[in-house]
Protein backbone atom coordinates (compact mmCIF):
# COMPACT_ATOMS: atom_id res chain seq x y z
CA UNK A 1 -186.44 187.43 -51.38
CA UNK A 2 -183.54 188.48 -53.53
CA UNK A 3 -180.24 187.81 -53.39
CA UNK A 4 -178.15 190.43 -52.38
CA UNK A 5 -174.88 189.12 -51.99
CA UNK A 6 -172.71 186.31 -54.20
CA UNK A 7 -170.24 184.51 -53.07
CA UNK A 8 -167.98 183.86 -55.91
CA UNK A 9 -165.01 182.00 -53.71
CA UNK A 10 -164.73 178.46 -53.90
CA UNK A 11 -165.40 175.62 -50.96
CA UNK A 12 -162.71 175.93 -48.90
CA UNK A 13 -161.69 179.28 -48.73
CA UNK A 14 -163.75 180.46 -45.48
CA UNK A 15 -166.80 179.97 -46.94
CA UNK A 16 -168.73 178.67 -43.89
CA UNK A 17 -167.15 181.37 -41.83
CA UNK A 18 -168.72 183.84 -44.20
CA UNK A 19 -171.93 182.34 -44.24
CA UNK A 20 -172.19 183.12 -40.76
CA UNK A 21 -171.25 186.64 -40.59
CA UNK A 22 -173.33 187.51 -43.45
CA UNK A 23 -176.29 185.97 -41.53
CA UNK A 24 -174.87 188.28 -38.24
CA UNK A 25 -175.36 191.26 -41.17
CA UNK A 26 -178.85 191.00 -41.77
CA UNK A 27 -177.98 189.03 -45.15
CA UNK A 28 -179.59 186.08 -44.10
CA UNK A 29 -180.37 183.13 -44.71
CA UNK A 30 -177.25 182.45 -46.63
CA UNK A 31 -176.95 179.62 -49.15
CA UNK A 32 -174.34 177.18 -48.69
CA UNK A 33 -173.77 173.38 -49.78
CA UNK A 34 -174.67 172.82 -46.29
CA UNK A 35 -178.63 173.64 -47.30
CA UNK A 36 -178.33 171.88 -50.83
CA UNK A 37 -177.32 168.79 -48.97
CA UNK A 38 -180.60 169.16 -47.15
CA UNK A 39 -182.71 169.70 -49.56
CA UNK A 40 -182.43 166.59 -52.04
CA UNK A 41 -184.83 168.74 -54.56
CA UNK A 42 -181.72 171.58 -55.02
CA UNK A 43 -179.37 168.89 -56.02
CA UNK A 44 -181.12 167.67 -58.98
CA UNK A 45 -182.05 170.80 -60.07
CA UNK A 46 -178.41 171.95 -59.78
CA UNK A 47 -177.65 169.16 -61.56
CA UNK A 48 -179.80 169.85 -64.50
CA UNK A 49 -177.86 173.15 -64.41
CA UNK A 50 -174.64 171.56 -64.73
CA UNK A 51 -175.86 169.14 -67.77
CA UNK A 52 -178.01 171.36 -69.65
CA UNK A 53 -177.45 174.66 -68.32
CA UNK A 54 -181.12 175.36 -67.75
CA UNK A 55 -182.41 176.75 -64.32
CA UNK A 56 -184.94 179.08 -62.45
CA UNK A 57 -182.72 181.12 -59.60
CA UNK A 58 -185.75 181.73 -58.01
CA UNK A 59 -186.70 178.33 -57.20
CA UNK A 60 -183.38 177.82 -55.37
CA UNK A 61 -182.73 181.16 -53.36
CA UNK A 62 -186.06 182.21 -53.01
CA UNK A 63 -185.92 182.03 -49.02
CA UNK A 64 -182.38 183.00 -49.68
CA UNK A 65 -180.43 186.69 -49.16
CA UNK A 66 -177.29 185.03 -50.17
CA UNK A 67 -175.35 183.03 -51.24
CA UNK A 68 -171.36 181.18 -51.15
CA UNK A 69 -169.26 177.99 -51.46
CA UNK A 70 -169.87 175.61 -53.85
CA UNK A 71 -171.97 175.23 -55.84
CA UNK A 72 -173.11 179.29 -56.23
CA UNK A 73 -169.63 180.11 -57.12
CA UNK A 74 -169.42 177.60 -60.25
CA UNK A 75 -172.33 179.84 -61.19
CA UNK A 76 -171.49 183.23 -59.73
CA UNK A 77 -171.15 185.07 -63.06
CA UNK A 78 -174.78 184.05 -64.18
CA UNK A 79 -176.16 184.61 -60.62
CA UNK A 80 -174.25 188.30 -61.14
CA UNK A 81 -176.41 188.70 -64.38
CA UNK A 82 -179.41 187.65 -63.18
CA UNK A 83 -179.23 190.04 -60.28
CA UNK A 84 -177.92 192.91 -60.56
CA UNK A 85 -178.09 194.58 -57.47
CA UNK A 86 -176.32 191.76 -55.74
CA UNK A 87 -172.21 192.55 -54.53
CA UNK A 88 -169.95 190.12 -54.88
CA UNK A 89 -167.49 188.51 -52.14
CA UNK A 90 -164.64 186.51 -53.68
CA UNK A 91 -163.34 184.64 -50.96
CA UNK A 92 -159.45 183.83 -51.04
CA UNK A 93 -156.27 182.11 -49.20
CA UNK A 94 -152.99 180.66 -49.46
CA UNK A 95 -153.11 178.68 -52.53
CA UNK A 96 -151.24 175.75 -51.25
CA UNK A 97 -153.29 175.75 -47.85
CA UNK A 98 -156.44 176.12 -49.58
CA UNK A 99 -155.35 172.72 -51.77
CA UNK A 100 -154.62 171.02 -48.57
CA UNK A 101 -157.32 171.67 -47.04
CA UNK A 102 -159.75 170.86 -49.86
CA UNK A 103 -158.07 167.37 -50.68
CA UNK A 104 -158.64 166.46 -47.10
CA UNK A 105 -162.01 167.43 -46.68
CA UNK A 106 -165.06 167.49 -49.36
CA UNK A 107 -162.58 165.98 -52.00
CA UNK A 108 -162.82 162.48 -49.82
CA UNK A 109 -166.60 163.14 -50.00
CA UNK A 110 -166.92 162.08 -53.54
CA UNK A 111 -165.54 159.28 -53.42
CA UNK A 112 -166.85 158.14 -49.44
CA UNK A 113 -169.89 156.09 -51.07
CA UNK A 114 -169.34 152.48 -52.49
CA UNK A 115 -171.19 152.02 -56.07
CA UNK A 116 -173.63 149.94 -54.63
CA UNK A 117 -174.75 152.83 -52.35
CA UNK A 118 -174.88 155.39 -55.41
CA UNK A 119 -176.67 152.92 -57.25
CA UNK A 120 -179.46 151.94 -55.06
CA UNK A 121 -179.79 155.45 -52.94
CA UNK A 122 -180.93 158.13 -55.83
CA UNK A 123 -180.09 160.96 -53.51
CA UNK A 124 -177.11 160.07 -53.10
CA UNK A 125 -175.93 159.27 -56.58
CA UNK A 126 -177.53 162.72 -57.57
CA UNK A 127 -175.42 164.58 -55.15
CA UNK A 128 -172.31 162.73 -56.41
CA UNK A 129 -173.47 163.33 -60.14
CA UNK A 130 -173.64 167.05 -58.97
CA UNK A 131 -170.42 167.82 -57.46
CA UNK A 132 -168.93 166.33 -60.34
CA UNK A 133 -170.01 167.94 -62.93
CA UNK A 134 -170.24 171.33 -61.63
CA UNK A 135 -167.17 170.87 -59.61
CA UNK A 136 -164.51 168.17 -60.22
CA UNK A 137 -164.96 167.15 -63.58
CA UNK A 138 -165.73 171.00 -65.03
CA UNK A 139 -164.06 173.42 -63.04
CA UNK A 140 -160.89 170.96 -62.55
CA UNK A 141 -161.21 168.60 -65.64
CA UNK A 142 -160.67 165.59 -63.23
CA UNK A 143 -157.46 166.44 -62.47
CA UNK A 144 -157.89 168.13 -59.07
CA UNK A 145 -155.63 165.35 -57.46
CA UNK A 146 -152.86 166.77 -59.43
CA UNK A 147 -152.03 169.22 -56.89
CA UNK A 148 -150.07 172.14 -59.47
CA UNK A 149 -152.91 171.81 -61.75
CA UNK A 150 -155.70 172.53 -58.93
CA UNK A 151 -153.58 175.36 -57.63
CA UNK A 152 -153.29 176.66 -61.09
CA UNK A 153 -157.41 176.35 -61.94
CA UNK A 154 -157.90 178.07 -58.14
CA UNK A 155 -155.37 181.48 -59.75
CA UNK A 156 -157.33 181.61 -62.62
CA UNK A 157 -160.62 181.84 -61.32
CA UNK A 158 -159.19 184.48 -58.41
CA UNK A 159 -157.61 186.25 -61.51
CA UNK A 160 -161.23 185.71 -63.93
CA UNK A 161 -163.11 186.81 -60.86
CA UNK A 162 -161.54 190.25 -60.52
CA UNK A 163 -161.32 190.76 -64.20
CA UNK A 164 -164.68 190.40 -64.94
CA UNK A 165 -166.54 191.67 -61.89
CA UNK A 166 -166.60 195.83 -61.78
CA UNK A 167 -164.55 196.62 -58.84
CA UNK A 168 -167.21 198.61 -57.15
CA UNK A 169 -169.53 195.90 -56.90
CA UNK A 170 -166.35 193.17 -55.76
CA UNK A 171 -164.67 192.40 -52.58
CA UNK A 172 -161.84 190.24 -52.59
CA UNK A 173 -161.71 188.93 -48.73
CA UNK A 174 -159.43 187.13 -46.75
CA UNK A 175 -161.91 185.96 -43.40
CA UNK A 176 -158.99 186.50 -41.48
CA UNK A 177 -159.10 189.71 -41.99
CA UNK A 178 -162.64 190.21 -39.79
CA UNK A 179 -165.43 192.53 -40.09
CA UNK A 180 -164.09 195.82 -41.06
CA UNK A 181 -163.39 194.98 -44.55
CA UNK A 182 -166.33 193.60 -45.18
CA UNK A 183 -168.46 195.92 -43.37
CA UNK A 184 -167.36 198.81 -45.29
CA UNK A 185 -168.25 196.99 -48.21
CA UNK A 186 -171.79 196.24 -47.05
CA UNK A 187 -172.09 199.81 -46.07
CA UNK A 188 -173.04 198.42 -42.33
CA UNK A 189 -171.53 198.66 -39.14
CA UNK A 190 -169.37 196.61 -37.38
CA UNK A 191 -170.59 194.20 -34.74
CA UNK A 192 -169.86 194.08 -31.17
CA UNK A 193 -169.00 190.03 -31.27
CA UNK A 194 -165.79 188.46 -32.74
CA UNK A 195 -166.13 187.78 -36.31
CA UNK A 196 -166.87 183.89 -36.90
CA UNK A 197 -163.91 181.95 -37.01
CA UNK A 198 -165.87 178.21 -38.41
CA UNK A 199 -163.31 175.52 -39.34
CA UNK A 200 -165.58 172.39 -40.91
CA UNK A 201 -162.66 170.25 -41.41
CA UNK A 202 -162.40 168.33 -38.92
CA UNK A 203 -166.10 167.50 -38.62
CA UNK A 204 -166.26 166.51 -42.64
CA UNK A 205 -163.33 163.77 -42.46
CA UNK A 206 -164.97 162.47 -39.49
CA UNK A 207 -168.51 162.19 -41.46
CA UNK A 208 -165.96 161.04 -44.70
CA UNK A 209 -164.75 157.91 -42.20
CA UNK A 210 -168.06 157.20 -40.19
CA UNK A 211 -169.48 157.08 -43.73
CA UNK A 212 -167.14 154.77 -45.48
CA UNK A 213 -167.41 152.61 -42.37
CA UNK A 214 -170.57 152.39 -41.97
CA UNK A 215 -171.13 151.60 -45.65
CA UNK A 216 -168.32 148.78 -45.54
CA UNK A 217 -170.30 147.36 -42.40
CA UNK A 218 -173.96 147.29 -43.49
CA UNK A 219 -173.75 144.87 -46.14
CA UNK A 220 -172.01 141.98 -43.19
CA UNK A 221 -174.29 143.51 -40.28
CA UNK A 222 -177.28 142.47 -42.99
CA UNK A 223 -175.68 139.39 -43.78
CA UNK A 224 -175.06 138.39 -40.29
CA UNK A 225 -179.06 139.31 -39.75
CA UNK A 226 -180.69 137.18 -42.68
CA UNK A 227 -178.45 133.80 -41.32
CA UNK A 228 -179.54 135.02 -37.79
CA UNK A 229 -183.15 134.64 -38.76
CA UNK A 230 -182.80 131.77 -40.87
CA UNK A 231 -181.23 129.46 -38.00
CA UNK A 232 -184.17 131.07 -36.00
CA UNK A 233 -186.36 130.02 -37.94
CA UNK A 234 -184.74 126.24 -38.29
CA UNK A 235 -185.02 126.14 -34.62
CA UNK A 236 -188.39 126.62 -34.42
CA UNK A 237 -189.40 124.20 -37.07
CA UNK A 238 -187.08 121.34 -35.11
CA UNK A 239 -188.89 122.90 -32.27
C-alpha cells in the first residue's frame, strides 16, 4: 500500500472523526495514534524520527492508505515529499475550543504515569519519550500549558500548512461540515449514512483517571500482598 491521503491537522481537531470517514471512502486503513499505541514497535521507531530524524515510511504505513492526528501531522510535510500522489486534509476548529479540548484530554496523558511506571515499563516510557519530543516539547517548546502560546503555535501551523501545501492538492476541513466537502475533494461520492460524528474525550479522561488510579493503587495492593503472605507463611511455621 501507499498512502494516499495526509492528514496534516493536529490531535484534537476531528481527527478520529476523519479517520472514520476516510475508512467509509475506501481510504482505509487509516493511521491514527490509536494504531501507534498498539503497536509498541511504531513508537520507537517514531521516536528515532523525532531524535535523529531518520525513518523508513514504509515500515510504518505499509498496511496503511492513510493517515491523521498526531503523530503524521508533526511529519506531514516529509510524508507530502515522500509521496507525492497523496492529498492533504488539514483538519481545523475554534482555536480556543480546540485548546480546551486538548488540555483535557491527551495533554493529561503525558503526565498519567508515575516515574516508577516509565522507568520500569519500556513501552511505556517510549511512548511518553515520543509524544514529547515530536509533540510537546517540539511543536510547543513545553509551553503548551500556556494557553495564548498553544493557541498561537496551533495559527501558525494552520497558516504554514496552507502556505506551503499547493492548493490543489489541500483541503482545509472543518468535520462539521460533513461529507460533501470532502467528497468533492476525493473525487468520490457521497455516502448514504451520516458522516461520523466520534468525540474521544470523554473516554480518554476516563482511561487518564483509571490510569493514575490504578498506578497509585498497585504499589499498596502489592504491599498489602507480600505482608499477606508473609503472616501466611508465619502461621504455618507456628502451625
Amino acid at each position: 500500500m501507499s498512502l494516499r491521503v495526509i492528514g496534516a491537522g493536529f490531535g484534537r481537531t476531528g481527527t478520529l472523526s476523519l479517520k472514520r470517514a476516510l475508512e467509509e471512502l475506501g481510504y482505509g486503513p487509516t493511521y491514527h495514534m490509536q494504531e501507534v499505541m498498539r503497536r509498541p514497535s511504531h513508537t520507537t521507531k517514531w521516536l528515532r524520527y523525532a531524535r535523529t530524524g531518520e525513518v523508513v515510511w514504509e515500515d510504518l504505513f505499509s498496511d496503511f492508505e492513510s493517515g491523521v492526528d498526531f503523530p503524521v501531522s508533526c511529519a506531514w510535510d516529509r510524508l507530502a515529499a515522500h509521496y507525492p500522489d497523496a492529498k492533504v486534509i488539514l483538519t481545523v476548529r475554534d482555536p480556543q475550543r480546540w485548546w480546551d479540548s486538548t488540555a483535557s484530554t491527551i495533554f493529561r496523558m503525558r503526565s498519567m504515569y508515575p516515574r516508577w511506571v516509565t522507568r520500569l515499563v519500556p513501552t511505556t516510557r517510549h511512548w511518553v519519550e515520543m509524544t514529547d519530543a515530536l509533540v510537546w516539547d517540539s511543536i510547543f517548546d513545553g509551553r503548551f500549558a500556556d494557553r495564548e502560546h498553544a493557541v498561537a503555535v496551533f495559527e501558525r501551523h494552520i497558516a504554514h500548512v496552507r502556505a506551503a501545501c499547493p492548493s490543489e492538492r489541500l483541503l482545509v476541513f472543518d468535520v462539521a461540515e460533513g461529507w460533501e466537502p470532502l467528497c468533492a475533494f476525493l473525487e468520490v461520492p457521497v455516502p448514504s449514512t451520516p458522516f461520523p460524528r466520534l468525540n474521544d474525550a470523554k473516554t480518554i479522561q476516563r482511561v487518564v483517571a483509571v490510569t493514575r488510579w490504578g498506578c497509585r493503587a498497585l504499589p499498596i495492593v502489592a504491599a498489602t500482598a507480600v505482608v499477606g503472605v508473609a503472616l501466611g507463611r508465619r502461621h504455618a511455621l507456628r502451625g
